[in-house]
PDB file of N, CA and C in Angstrom:
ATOM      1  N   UNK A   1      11.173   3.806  11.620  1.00  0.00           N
ATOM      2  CA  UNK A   1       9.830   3.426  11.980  1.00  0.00           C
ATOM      3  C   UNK A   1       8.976   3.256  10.737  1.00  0.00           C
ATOM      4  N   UNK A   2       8.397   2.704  10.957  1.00  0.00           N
ATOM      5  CA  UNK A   2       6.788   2.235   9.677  1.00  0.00           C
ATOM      6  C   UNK A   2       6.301   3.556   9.629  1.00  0.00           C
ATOM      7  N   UNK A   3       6.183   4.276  10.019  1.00  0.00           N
ATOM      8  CA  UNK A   3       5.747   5.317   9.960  1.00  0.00           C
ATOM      9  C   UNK A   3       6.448   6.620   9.321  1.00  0.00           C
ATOM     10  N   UNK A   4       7.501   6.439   9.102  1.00  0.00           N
ATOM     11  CA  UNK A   4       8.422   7.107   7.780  1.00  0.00           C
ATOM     12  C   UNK A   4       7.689   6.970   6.708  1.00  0.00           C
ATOM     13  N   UNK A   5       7.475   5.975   6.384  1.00  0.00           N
ATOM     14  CA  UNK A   5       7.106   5.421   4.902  1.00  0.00           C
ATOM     15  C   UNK A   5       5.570   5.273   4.616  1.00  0.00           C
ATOM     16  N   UNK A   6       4.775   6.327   4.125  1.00  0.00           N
ATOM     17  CA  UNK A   6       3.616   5.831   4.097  1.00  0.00           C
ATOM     18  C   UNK A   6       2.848   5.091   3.779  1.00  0.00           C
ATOM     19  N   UNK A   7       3.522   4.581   2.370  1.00  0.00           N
ATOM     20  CA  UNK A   7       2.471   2.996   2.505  1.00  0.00           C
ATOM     21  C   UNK A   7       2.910   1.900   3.299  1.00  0.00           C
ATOM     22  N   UNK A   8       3.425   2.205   4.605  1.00  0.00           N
ATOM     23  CA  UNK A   8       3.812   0.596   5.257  1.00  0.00           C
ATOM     24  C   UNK A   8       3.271   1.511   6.765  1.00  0.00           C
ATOM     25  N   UNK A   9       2.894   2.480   7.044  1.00  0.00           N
ATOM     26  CA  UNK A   9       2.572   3.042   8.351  1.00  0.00           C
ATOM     27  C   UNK A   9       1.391   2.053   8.701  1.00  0.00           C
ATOM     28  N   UNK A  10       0.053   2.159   7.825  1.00  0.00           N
ATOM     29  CA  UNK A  10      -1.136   1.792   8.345  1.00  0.00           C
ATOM     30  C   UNK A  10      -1.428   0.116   7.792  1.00  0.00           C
ATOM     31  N   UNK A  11      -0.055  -0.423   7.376  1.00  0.00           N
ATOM     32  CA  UNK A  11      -0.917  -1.798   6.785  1.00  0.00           C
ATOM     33  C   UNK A  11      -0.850  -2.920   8.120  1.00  0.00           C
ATOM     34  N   UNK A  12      -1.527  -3.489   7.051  1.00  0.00           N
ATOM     35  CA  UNK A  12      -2.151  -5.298   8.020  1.00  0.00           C
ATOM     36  C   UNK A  12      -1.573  -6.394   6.861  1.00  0.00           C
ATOM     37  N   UNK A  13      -0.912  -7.235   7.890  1.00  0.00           N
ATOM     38  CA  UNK A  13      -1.040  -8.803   7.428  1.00  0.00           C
ATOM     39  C   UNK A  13      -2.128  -8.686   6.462  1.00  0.00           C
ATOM     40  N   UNK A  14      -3.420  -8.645   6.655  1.00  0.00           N
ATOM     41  CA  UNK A  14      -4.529  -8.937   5.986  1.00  0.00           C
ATOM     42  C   UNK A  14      -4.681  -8.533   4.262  1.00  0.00           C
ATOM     43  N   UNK A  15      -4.466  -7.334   4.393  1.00  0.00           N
ATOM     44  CA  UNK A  15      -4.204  -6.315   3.371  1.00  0.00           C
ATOM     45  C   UNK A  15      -3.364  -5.957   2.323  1.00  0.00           C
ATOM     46  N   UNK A  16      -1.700  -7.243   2.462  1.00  0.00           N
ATOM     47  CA  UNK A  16      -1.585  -7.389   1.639  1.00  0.00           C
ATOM     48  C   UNK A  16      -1.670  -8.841   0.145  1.00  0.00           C
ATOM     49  N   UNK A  17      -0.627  -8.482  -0.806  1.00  0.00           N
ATOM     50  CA  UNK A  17      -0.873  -9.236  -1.227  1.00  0.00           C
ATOM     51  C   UNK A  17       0.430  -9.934  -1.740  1.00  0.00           C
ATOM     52  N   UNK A  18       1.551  -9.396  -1.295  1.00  0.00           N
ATOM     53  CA  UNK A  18       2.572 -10.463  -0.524  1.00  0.00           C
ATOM     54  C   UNK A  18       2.829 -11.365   0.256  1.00  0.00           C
ATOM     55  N   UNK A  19       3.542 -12.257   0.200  1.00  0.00           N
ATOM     56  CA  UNK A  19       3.396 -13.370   1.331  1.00  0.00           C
ATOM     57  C   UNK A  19       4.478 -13.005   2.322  1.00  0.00           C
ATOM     58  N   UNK A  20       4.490 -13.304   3.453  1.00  0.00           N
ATOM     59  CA  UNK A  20       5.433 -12.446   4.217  1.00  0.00           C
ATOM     60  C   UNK A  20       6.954 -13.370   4.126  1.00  0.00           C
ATOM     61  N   UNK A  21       6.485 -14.757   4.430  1.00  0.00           N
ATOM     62  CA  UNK A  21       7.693 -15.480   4.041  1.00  0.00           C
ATOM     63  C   UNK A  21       9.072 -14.965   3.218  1.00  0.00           C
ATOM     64  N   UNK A  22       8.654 -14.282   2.134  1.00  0.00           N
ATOM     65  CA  UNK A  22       9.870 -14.011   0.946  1.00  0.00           C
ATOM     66  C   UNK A  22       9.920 -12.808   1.250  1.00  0.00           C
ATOM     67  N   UNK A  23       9.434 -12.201   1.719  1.00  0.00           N
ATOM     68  CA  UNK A  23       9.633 -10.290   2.032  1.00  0.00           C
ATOM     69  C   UNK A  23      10.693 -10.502   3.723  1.00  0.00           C
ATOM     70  N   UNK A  24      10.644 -11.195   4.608  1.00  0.00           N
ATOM     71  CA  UNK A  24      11.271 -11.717   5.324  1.00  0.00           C
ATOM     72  C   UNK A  24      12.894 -12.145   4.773  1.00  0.00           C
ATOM     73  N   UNK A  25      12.872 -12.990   3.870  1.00  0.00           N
ATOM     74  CA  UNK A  25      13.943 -13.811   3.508  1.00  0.00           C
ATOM     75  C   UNK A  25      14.894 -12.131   2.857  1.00  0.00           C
ATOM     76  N   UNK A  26      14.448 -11.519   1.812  1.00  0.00           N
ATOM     77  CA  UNK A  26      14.744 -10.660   1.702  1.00  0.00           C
ATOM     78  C   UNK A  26      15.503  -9.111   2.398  1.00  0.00           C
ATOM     79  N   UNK A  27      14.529  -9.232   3.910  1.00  0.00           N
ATOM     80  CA  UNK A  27      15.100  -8.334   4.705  1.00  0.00           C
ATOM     81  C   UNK A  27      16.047  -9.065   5.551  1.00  0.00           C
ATOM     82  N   UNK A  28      15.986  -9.795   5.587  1.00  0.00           N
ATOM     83  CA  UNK A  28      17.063 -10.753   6.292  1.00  0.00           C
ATOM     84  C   UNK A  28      18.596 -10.841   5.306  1.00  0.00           C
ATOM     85  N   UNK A  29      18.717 -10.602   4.463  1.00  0.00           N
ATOM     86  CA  UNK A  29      20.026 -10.721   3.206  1.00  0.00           C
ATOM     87  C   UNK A  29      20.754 -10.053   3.965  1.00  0.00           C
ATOM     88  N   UNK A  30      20.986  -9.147   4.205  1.00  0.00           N
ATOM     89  CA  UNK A  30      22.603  -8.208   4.647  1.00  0.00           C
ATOM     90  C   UNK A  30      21.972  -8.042   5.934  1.00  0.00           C
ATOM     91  N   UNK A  31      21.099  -8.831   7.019  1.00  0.00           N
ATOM     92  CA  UNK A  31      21.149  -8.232   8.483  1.00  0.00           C
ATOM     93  C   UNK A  31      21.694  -9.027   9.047  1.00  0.00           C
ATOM     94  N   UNK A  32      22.552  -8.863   9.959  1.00  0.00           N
ATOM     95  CA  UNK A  32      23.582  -9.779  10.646  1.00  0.00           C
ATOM     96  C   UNK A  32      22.552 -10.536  11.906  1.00  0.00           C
ATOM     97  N   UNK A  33      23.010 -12.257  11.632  1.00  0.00           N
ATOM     98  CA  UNK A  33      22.122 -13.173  12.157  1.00  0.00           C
ATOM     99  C   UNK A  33      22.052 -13.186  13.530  1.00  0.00           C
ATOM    100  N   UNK A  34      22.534 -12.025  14.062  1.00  0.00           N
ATOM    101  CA  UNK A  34      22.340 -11.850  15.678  1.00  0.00           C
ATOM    102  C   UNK A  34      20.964 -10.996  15.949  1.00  0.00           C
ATOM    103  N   UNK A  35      20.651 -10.121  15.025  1.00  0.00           N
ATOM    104  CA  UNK A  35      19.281  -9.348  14.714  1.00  0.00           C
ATOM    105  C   UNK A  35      17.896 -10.305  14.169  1.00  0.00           C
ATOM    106  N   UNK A  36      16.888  -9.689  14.690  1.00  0.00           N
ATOM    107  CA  UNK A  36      15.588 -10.359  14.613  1.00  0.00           C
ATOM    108  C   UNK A  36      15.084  -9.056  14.040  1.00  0.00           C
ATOM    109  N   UNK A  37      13.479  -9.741  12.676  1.00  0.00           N
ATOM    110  CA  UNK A  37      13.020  -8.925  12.241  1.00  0.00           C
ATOM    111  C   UNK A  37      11.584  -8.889  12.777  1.00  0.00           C
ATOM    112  N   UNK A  38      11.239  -8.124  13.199  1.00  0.00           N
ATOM    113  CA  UNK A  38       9.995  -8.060  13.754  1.00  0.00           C
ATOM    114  C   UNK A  38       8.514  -8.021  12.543  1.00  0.00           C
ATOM    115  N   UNK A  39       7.795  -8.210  13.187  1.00  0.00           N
ATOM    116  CA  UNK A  39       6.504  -8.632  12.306  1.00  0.00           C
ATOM    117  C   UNK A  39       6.065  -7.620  11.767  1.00  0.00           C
ATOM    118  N   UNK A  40       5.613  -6.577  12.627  1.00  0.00           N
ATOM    119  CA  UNK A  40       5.511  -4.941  11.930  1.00  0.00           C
ATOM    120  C   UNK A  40       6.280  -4.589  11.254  1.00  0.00           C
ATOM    121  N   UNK A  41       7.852  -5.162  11.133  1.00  0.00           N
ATOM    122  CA  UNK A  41       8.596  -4.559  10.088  1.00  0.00           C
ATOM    123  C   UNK A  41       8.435  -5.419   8.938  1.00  0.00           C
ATOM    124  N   UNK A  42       8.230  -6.328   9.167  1.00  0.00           N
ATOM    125  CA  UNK A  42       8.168  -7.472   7.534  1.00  0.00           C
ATOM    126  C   UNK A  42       6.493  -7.101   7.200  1.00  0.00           C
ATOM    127  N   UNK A  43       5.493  -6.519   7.380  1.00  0.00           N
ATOM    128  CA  UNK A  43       4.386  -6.305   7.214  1.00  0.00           C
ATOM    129  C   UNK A  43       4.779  -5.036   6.326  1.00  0.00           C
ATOM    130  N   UNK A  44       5.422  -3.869   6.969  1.00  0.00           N
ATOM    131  CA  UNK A  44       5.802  -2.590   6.486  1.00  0.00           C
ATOM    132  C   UNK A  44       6.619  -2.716   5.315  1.00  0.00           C
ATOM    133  N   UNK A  45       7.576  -3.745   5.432  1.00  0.00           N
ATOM    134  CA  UNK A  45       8.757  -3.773   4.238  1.00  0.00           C
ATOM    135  C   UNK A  45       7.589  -4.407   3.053  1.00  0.00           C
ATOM    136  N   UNK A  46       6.573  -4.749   3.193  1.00  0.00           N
ATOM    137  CA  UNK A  46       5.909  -5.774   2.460  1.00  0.00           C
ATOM    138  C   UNK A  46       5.063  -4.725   1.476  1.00  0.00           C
ATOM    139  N   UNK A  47       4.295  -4.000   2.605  1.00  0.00           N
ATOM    140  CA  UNK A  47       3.334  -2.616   2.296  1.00  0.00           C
ATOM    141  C   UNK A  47       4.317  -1.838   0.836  1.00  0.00           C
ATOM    142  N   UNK A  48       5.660  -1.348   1.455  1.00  0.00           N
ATOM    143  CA  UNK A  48       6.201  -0.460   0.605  1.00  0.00           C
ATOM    144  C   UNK A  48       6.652  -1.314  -0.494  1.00  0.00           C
ATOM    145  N   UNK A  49       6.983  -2.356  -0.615  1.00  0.00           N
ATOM    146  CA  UNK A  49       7.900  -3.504  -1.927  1.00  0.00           C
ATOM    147  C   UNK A  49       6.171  -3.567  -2.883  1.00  0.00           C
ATOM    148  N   UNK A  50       4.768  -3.350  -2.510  1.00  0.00           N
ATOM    149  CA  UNK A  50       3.605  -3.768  -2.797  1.00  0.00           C
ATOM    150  C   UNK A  50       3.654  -2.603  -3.716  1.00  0.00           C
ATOM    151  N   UNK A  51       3.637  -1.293  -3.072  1.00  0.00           N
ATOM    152  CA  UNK A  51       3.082   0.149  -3.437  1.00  0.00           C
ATOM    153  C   UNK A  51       3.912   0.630  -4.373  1.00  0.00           C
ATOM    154  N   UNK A  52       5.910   0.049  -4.307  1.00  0.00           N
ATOM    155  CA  UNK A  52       6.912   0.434  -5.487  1.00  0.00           C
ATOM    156  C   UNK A  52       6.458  -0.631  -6.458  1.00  0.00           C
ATOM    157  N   UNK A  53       6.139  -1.975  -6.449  1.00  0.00           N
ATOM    158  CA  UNK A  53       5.655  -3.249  -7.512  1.00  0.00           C
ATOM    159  C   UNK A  53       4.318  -2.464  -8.119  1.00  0.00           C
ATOM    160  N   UNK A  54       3.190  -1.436  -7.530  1.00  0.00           N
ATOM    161  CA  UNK A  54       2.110  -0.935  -7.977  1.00  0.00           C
ATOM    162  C   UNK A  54       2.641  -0.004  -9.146  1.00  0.00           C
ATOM    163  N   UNK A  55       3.398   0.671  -8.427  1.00  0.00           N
ATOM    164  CA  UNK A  55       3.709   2.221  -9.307  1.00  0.00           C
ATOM    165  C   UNK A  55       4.203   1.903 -10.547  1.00  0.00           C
ATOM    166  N   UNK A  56       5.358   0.719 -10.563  1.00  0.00           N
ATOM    167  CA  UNK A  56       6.496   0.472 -11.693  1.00  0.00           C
ATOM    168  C   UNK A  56       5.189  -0.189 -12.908  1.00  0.00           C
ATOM    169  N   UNK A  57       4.403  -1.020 -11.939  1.00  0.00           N
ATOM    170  CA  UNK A  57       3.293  -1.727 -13.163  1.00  0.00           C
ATOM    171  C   UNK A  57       2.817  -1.051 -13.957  1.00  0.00           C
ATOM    172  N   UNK A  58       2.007  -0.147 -13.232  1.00  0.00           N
ATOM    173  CA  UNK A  58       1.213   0.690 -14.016  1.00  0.00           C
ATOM    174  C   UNK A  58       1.672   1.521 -14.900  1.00  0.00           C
ATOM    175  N   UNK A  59       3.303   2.362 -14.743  1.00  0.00           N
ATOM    176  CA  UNK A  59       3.842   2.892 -15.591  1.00  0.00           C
ATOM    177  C   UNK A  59       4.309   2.153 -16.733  1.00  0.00           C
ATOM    178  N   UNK A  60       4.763   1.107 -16.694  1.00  0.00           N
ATOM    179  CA  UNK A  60       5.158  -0.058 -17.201  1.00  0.00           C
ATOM    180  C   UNK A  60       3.780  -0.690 -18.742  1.00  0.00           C
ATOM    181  N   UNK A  61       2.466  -0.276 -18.040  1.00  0.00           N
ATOM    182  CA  UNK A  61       1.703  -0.608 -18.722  1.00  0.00           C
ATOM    183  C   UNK A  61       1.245   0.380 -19.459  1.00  0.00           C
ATOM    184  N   UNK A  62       1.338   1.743 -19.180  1.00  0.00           N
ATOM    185  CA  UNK A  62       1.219   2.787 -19.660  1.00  0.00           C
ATOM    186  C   UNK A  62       2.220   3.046 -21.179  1.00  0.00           C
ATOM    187  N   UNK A  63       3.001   2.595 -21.370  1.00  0.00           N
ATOM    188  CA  UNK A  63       4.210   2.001 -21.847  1.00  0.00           C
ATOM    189  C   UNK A  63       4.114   1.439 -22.907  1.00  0.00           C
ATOM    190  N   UNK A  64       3.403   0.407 -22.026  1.00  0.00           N
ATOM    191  CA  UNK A  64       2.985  -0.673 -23.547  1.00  0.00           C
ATOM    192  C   UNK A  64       1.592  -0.032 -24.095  1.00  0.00           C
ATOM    193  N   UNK A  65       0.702   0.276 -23.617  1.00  0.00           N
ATOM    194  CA  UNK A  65      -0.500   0.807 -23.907  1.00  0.00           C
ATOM    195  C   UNK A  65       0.106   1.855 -24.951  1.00  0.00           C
ATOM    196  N   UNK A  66       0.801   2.894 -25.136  1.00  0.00           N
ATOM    197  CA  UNK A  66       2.000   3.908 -25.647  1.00  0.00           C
ATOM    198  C   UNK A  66       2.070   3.676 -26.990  1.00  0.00           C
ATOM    199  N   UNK A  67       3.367   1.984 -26.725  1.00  0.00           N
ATOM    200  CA  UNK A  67       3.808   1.160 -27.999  1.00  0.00           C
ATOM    201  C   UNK A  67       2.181   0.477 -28.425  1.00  0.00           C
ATOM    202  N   UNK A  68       1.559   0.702 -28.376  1.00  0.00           N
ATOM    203  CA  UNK A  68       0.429   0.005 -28.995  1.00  0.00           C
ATOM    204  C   UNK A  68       0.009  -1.739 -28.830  1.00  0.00           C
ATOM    205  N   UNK A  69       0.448  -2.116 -27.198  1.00  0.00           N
ATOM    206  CA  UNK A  69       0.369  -3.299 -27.496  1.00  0.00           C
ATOM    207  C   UNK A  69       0.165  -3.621 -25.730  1.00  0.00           C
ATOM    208  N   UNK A  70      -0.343  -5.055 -25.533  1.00  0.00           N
ATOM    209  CA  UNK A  70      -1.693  -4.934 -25.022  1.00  0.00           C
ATOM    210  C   UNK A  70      -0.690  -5.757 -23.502  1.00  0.00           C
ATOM    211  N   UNK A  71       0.376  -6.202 -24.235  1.00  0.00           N
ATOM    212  CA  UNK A  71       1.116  -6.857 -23.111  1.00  0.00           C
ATOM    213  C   UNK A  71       2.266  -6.191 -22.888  1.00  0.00           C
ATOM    214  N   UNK A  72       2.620  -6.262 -21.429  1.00  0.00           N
ATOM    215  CA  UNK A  72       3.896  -5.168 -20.843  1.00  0.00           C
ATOM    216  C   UNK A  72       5.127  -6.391 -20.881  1.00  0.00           C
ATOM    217  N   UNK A  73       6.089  -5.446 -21.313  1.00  0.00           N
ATOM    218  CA  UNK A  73       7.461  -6.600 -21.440  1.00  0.00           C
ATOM    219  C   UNK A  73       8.736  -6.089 -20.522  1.00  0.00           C
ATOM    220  N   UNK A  74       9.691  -6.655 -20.583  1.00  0.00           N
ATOM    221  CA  UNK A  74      10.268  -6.265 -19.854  1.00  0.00           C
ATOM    222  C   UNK A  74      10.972  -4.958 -20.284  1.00  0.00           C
ATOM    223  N   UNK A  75      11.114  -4.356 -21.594  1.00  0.00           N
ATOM    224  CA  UNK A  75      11.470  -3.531 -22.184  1.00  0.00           C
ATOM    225  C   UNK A  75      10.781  -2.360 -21.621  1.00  0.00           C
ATOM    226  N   UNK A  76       9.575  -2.398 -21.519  1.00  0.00           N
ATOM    227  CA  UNK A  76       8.470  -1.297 -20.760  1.00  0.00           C
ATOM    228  C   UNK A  76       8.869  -0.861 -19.072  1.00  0.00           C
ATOM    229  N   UNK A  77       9.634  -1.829 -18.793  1.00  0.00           N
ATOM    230  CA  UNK A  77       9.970  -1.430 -17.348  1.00  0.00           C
ATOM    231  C   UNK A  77      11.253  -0.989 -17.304  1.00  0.00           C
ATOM    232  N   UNK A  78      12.088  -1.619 -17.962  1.00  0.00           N
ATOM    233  CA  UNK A  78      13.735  -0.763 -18.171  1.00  0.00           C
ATOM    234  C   UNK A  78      13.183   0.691 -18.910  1.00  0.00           C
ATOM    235  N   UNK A  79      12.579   1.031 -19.718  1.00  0.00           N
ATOM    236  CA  UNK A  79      12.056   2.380 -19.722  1.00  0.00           C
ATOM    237  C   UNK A  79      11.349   3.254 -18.563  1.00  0.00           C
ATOM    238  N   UNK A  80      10.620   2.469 -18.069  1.00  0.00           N
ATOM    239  CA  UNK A  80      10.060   3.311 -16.935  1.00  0.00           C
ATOM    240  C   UNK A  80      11.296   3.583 -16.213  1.00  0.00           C
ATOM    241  N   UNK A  81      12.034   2.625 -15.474  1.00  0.00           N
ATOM    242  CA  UNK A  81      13.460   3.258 -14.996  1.00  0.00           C
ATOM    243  C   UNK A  81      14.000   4.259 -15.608  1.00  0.00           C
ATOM    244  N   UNK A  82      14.454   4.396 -17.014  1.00  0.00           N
ATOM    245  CA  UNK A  82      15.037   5.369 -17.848  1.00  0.00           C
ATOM    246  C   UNK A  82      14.136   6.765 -17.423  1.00  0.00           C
ATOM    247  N   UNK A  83      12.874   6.739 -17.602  1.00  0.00           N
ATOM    248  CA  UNK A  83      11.709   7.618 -17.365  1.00  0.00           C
ATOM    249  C   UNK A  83      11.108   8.211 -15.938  1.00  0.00           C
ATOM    250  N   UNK A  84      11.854   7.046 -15.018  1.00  0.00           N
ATOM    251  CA  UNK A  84      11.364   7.929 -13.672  1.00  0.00           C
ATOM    252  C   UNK A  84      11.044   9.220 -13.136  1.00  0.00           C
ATOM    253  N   UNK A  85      11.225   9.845 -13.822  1.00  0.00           N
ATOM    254  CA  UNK A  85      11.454  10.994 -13.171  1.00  0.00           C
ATOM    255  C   UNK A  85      10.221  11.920 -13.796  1.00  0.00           C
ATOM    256  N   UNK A  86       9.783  11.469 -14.747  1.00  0.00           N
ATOM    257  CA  UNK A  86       8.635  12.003 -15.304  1.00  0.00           C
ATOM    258  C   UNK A  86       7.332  11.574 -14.920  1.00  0.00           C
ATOM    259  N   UNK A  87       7.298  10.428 -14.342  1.00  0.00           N
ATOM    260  CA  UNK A  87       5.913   9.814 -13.937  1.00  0.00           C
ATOM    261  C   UNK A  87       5.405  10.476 -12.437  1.00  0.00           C
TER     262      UNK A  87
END
């Protein structure tokens, strides 16, 4: 349920800032084409892919802010992975 996951319990279409189209295409990859994804769930899968894309940024920028430099690279985010566990 959406409601496992707290940032996808209370969202809206409205609210995010994903498009649902590709968050769809995505949950659709390994579900067998006899299954339908419902709208509350591509809203929810959207909420939580929004709130993990929030967290990784900001650590990510924290990072570069760190290394002294003003733009985040991709190097800053393979560290935050390395670093998870500390943030």
């Amino acid at each position: 349920m959406a409601s496992d996951f707290p940032e996808g319990a209370d969202a809206t279409r409205d609210g995010l800032e994903l498009p649902i189209a590709p968050v769809d295409r995505i949950a659709r990859l390994d579900i067998d084409d006899r299954y339908r994804v419902s709208m509350d769930a591509r809203v929810a899968l959207a909420a939580v892919l929004e709130a993990y894309a929030d967290r990784v940024a900001a650590a990510a920028a924290v990072l570069a802010r760190h290394a002294a430099r003003r733009t985040v690279k991709a190097e800053d985010v393979e560290t935050y992975y390395e670093l998870q566990r500390y943030f």
